[in-house]
C-alpha atoms as a PDB file:
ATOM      1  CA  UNK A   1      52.758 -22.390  11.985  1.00  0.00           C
ATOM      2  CA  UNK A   2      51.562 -25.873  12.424  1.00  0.00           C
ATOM      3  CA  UNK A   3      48.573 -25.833  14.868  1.00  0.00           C
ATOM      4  CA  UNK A   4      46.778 -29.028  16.226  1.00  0.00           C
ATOM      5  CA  UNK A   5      43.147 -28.313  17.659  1.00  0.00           C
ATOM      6  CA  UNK A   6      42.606 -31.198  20.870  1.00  0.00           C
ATOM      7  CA  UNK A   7      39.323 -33.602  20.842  1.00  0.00           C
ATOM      8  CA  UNK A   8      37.642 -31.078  23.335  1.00  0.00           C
ATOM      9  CA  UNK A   9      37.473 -28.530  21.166  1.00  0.00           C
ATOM     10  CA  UNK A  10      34.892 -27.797  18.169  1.00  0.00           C
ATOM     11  CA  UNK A  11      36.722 -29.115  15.051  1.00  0.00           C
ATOM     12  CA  UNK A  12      34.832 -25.898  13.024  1.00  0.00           C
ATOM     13  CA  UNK A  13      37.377 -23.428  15.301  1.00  0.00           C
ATOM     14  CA  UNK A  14      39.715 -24.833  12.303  1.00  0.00           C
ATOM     15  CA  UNK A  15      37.801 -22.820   9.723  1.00  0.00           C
ATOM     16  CA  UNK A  16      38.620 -19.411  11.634  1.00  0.00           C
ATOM     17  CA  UNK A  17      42.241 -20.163  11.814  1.00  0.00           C
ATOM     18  CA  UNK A  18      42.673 -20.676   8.532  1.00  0.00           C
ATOM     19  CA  UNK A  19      46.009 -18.290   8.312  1.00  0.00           C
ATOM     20  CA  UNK A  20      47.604 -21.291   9.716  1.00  0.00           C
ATOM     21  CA  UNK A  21      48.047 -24.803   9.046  1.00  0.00           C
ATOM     22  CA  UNK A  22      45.575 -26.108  11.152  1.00  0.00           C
ATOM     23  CA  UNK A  23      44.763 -29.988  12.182  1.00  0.00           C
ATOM     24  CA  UNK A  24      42.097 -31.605  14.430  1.00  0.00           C
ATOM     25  CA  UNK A  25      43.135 -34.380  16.550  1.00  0.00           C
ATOM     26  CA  UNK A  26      40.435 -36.474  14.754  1.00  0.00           C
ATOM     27  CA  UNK A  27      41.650 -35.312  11.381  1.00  0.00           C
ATOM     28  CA  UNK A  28      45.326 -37.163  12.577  1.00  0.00           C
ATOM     29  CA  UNK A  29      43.769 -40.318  13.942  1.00  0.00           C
ATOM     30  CA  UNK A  30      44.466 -39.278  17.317  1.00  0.00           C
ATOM     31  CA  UNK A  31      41.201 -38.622  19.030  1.00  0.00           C
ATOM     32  CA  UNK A  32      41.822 -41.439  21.929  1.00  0.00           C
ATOM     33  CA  UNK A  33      45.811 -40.352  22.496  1.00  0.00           C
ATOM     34  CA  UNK A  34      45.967 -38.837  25.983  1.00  0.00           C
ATOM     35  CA  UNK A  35      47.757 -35.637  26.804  1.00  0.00           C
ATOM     36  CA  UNK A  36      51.350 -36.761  26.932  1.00  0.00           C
ATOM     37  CA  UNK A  37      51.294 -39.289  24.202  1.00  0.00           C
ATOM     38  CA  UNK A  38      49.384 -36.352  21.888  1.00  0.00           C
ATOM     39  CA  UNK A  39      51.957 -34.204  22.712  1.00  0.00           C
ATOM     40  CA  UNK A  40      54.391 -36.627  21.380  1.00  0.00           C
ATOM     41  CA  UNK A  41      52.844 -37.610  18.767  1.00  0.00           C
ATOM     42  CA  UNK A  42      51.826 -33.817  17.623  1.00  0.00           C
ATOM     43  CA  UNK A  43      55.792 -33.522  18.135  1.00  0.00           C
ATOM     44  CA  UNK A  44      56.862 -35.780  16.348  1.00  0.00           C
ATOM     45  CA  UNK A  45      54.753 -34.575  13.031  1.00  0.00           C
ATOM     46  CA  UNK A  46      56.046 -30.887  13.507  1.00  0.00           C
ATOM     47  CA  UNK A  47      53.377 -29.221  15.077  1.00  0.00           C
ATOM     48  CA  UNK A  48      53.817 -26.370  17.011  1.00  0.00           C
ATOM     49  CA  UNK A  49      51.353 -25.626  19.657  1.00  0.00           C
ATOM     50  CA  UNK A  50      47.960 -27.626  20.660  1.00  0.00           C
ATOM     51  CA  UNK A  51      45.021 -25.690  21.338  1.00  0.00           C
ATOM     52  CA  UNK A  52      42.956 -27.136  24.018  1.00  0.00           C
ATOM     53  CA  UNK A  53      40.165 -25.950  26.492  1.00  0.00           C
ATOM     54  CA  UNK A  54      42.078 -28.601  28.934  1.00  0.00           C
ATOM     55  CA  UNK A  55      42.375 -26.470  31.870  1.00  0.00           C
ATOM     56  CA  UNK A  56      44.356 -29.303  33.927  1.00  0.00           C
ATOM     57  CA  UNK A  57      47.101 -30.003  31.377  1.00  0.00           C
ATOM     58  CA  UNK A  58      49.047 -27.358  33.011  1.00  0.00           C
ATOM     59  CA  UNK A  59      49.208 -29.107  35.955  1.00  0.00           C
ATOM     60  CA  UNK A  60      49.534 -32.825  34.776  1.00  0.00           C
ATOM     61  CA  UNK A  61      52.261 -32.606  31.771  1.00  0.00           C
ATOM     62  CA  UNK A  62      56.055 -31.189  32.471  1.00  0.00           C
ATOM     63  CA  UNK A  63      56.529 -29.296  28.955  1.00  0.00           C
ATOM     64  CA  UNK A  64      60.251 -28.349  30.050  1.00  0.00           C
ATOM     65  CA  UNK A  65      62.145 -29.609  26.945  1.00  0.00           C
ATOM     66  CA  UNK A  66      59.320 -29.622  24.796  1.00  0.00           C
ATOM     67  CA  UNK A  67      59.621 -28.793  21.186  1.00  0.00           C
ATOM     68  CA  UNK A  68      55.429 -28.276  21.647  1.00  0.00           C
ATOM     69  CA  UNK A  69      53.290 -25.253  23.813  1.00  0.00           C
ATOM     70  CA  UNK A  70      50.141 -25.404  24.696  1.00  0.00           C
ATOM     71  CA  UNK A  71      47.172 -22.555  24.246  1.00  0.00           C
ATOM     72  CA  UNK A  72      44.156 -23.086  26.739  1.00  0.00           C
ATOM     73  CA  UNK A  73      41.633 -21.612  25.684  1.00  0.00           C
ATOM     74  CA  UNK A  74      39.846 -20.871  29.250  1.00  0.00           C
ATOM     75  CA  UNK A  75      35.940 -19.971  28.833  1.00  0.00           C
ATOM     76  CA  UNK A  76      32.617 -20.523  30.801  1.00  0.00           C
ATOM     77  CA  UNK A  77      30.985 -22.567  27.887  1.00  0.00           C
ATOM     78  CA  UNK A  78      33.099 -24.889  25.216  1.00  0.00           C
ATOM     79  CA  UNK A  79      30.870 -23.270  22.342  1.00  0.00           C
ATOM     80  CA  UNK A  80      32.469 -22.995  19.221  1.00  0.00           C
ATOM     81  CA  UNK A  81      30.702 -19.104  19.257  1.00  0.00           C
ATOM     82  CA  UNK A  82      32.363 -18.231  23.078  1.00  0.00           C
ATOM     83  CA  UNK A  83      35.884 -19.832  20.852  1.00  0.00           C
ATOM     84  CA  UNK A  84      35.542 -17.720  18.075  1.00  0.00           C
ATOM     85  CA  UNK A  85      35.460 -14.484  20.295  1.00  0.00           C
ATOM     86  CA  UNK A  86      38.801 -15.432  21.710  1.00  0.00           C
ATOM     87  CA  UNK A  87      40.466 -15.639  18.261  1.00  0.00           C
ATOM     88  CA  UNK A  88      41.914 -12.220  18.667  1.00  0.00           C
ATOM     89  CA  UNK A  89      43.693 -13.012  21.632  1.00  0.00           C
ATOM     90  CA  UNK A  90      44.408 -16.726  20.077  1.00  0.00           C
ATOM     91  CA  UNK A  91      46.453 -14.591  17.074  1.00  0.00           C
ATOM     92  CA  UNK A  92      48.455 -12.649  19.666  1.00  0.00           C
ATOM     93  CA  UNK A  93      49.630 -15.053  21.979  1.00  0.00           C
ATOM     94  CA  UNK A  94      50.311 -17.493  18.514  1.00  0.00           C
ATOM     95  CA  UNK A  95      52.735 -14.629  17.396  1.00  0.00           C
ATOM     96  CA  UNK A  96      54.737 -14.918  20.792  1.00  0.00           C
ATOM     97  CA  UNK A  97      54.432 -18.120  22.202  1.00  0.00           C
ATOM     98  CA  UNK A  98      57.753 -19.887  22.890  1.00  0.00           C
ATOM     99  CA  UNK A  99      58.532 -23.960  22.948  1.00  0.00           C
ATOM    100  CA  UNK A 100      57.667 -25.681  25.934  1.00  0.00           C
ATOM    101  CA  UNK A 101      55.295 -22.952  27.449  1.00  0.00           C
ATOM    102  CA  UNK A 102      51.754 -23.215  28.372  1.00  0.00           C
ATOM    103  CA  UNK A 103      49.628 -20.246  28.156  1.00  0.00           C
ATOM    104  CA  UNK A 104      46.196 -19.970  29.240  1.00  0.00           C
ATOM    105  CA  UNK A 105      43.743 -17.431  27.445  1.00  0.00           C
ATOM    106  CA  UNK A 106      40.017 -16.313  29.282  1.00  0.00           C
ATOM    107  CA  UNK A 107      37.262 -15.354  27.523  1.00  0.00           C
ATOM    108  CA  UNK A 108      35.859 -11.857  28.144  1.00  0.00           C
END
Protein backbone atom coordinates (compact mmCIF):
# COMPACT_ATOMS: atom_id res chain seq x y z
CA UNK A 1 0.00 0.00 0.00
CA UNK A 2 1.14 3.33 -1.18
CA UNK A 3 1.00 5.78 1.80
CA UNK A 4 1.71 9.62 1.55
CA UNK A 5 2.58 11.30 5.04
CA UNK A 6 1.05 15.36 4.75
CA UNK A 7 3.55 18.48 5.54
CA UNK A 8 2.04 18.56 9.17
CA UNK A 9 3.25 15.59 10.11
CA UNK A 10 6.94 14.51 11.31
CA UNK A 11 8.57 13.13 8.11
CA UNK A 12 10.54 10.42 10.72
CA UNK A 13 6.73 8.73 11.28
CA UNK A 14 7.99 7.27 7.71
CA UNK A 15 10.67 5.19 9.39
CA UNK A 16 7.94 3.30 11.62
CA UNK A 17 5.84 2.49 8.68
CA UNK A 18 8.24 0.99 6.90
CA UNK A 19 5.92 -2.27 5.97
CA UNK A 20 4.56 0.07 3.49
CA UNK A 21 5.60 2.18 0.76
CA UNK A 22 5.71 5.26 2.42
CA UNK A 23 6.26 9.04 0.94
CA UNK A 24 6.44 12.51 2.59
CA UNK A 25 4.80 15.28 0.88
CA UNK A 26 8.26 17.00 0.83
CA UNK A 27 9.90 13.87 -0.48
CA UNK A 28 7.22 14.40 -3.78
CA UNK A 29 7.78 18.11 -4.17
CA UNK A 30 4.52 18.82 -2.82
CA UNK A 31 4.96 20.54 0.47
CA UNK A 32 2.98 23.92 -0.69
CA UNK A 33 -0.06 21.79 -2.61
CA UNK A 34 -3.20 22.41 -0.55
CA UNK A 35 -5.60 19.71 0.48
CA UNK A 36 -7.57 19.17 -2.69
CA UNK A 37 -4.85 19.66 -5.18
CA UNK A 38 -2.58 17.02 -2.83
CA UNK A 39 -5.22 14.80 -3.01
CA UNK A 40 -5.08 14.94 -6.69
CA UNK A 41 -1.92 14.94 -7.14
CA UNK A 42 -1.28 11.90 -4.47
CA UNK A 43 -4.08 10.34 -6.88
CA UNK A 44 -2.82 10.67 -9.66
CA UNK A 45 0.73 8.89 -8.60
CA UNK A 46 -1.23 5.84 -7.05
CA UNK A 47 -1.24 6.49 -3.59
CA UNK A 48 -3.64 5.19 -1.44
CA UNK A 49 -4.41 7.01 1.67
CA UNK A 50 -2.74 10.40 3.16
CA UNK A 51 -1.96 10.49 6.65
CA UNK A 52 -2.50 13.81 8.14
CA UNK A 53 -3.04 15.34 11.71
CA UNK A 54 -5.48 17.84 9.58
CA UNK A 55 -8.41 17.65 11.73
CA UNK A 56 -10.54 20.05 9.31
CA UNK A 57 -10.02 18.14 6.06
CA UNK A 58 -13.03 16.22 6.92
CA UNK A 59 -15.02 19.01 6.75
CA UNK A 60 -13.46 21.05 3.80
CA UNK A 61 -12.79 18.21 0.97
CA UNK A 62 -15.89 15.98 -0.56
CA UNK A 63 -13.86 12.53 -0.95
CA UNK A 64 -17.11 10.89 -2.58
CA UNK A 65 -15.54 9.44 -5.78
CA UNK A 66 -12.20 9.47 -4.57
CA UNK A 67 -9.76 6.84 -5.54
CA UNK A 68 -7.76 8.39 -2.12
CA UNK A 69 -8.86 8.12 2.02
CA UNK A 70 -7.65 9.96 4.44
CA UNK A 71 -6.19 8.79 8.13
CA UNK A 72 -6.23 11.71 10.78
CA UNK A 73 -4.25 11.07 13.09
CA UNK A 74 -6.13 13.10 16.06
CA UNK A 75 -3.70 13.79 19.20
CA UNK A 76 -3.15 16.57 21.88
CA UNK A 77 0.53 17.24 20.72
CA UNK A 78 1.88 16.74 16.86
CA UNK A 79 5.06 14.92 18.41
CA UNK A 80 6.48 12.44 16.36
CA UNK A 81 6.63 10.25 20.03
CA UNK A 82 2.49 10.92 20.76
CA UNK A 83 2.49 9.53 16.52
CA UNK A 84 4.38 6.64 17.09
CA UNK A 85 1.98 5.40 19.94
CA UNK A 86 -0.87 5.50 17.51
CA UNK A 87 0.87 3.18 15.01
CA UNK A 88 -1.06 0.24 16.26
CA UNK A 89 -4.24 1.67 15.57
CA UNK A 90 -2.62 3.35 12.21
CA UNK A 91 -1.97 -0.65 11.05
CA UNK A 92 -5.60 -1.56 11.77
CA UNK A 93 -7.55 0.98 10.27
CA UNK A 94 -4.72 0.73 7.06
CA UNK A 95 -5.92 -2.99 6.75
CA UNK A 96 -9.67 -1.80 6.37
CA UNK A 97 -9.87 1.46 5.09
CA UNK A 98 -11.97 1.80 1.91
CA UNK A 99 -11.57 4.58 -1.15
CA UNK A 100 -12.99 7.78 -0.56
CA UNK A 101 -13.38 7.48 3.33
CA UNK A 102 -11.95 9.59 5.96
CA UNK A 103 -11.19 8.11 9.22
CA UNK A 104 -10.07 9.85 12.17
CA UNK A 105 -7.79 8.00 14.84
CA UNK A 106 -7.27 9.63 18.79
CA UNK A 107 -4.49 9.10 20.69
CA UNK A 108 -4.93 7.37 24.06
Amino acid sequence: MKILLDHNLDRRLKNSLSDFECWTTQEMGWSNAQNGELLSLAEVEGFAVLLTADANIKAQQNLSGRLISVLVLRALNNRLVTHIEMLEDVRSELSKIRKGEVVEIFHR
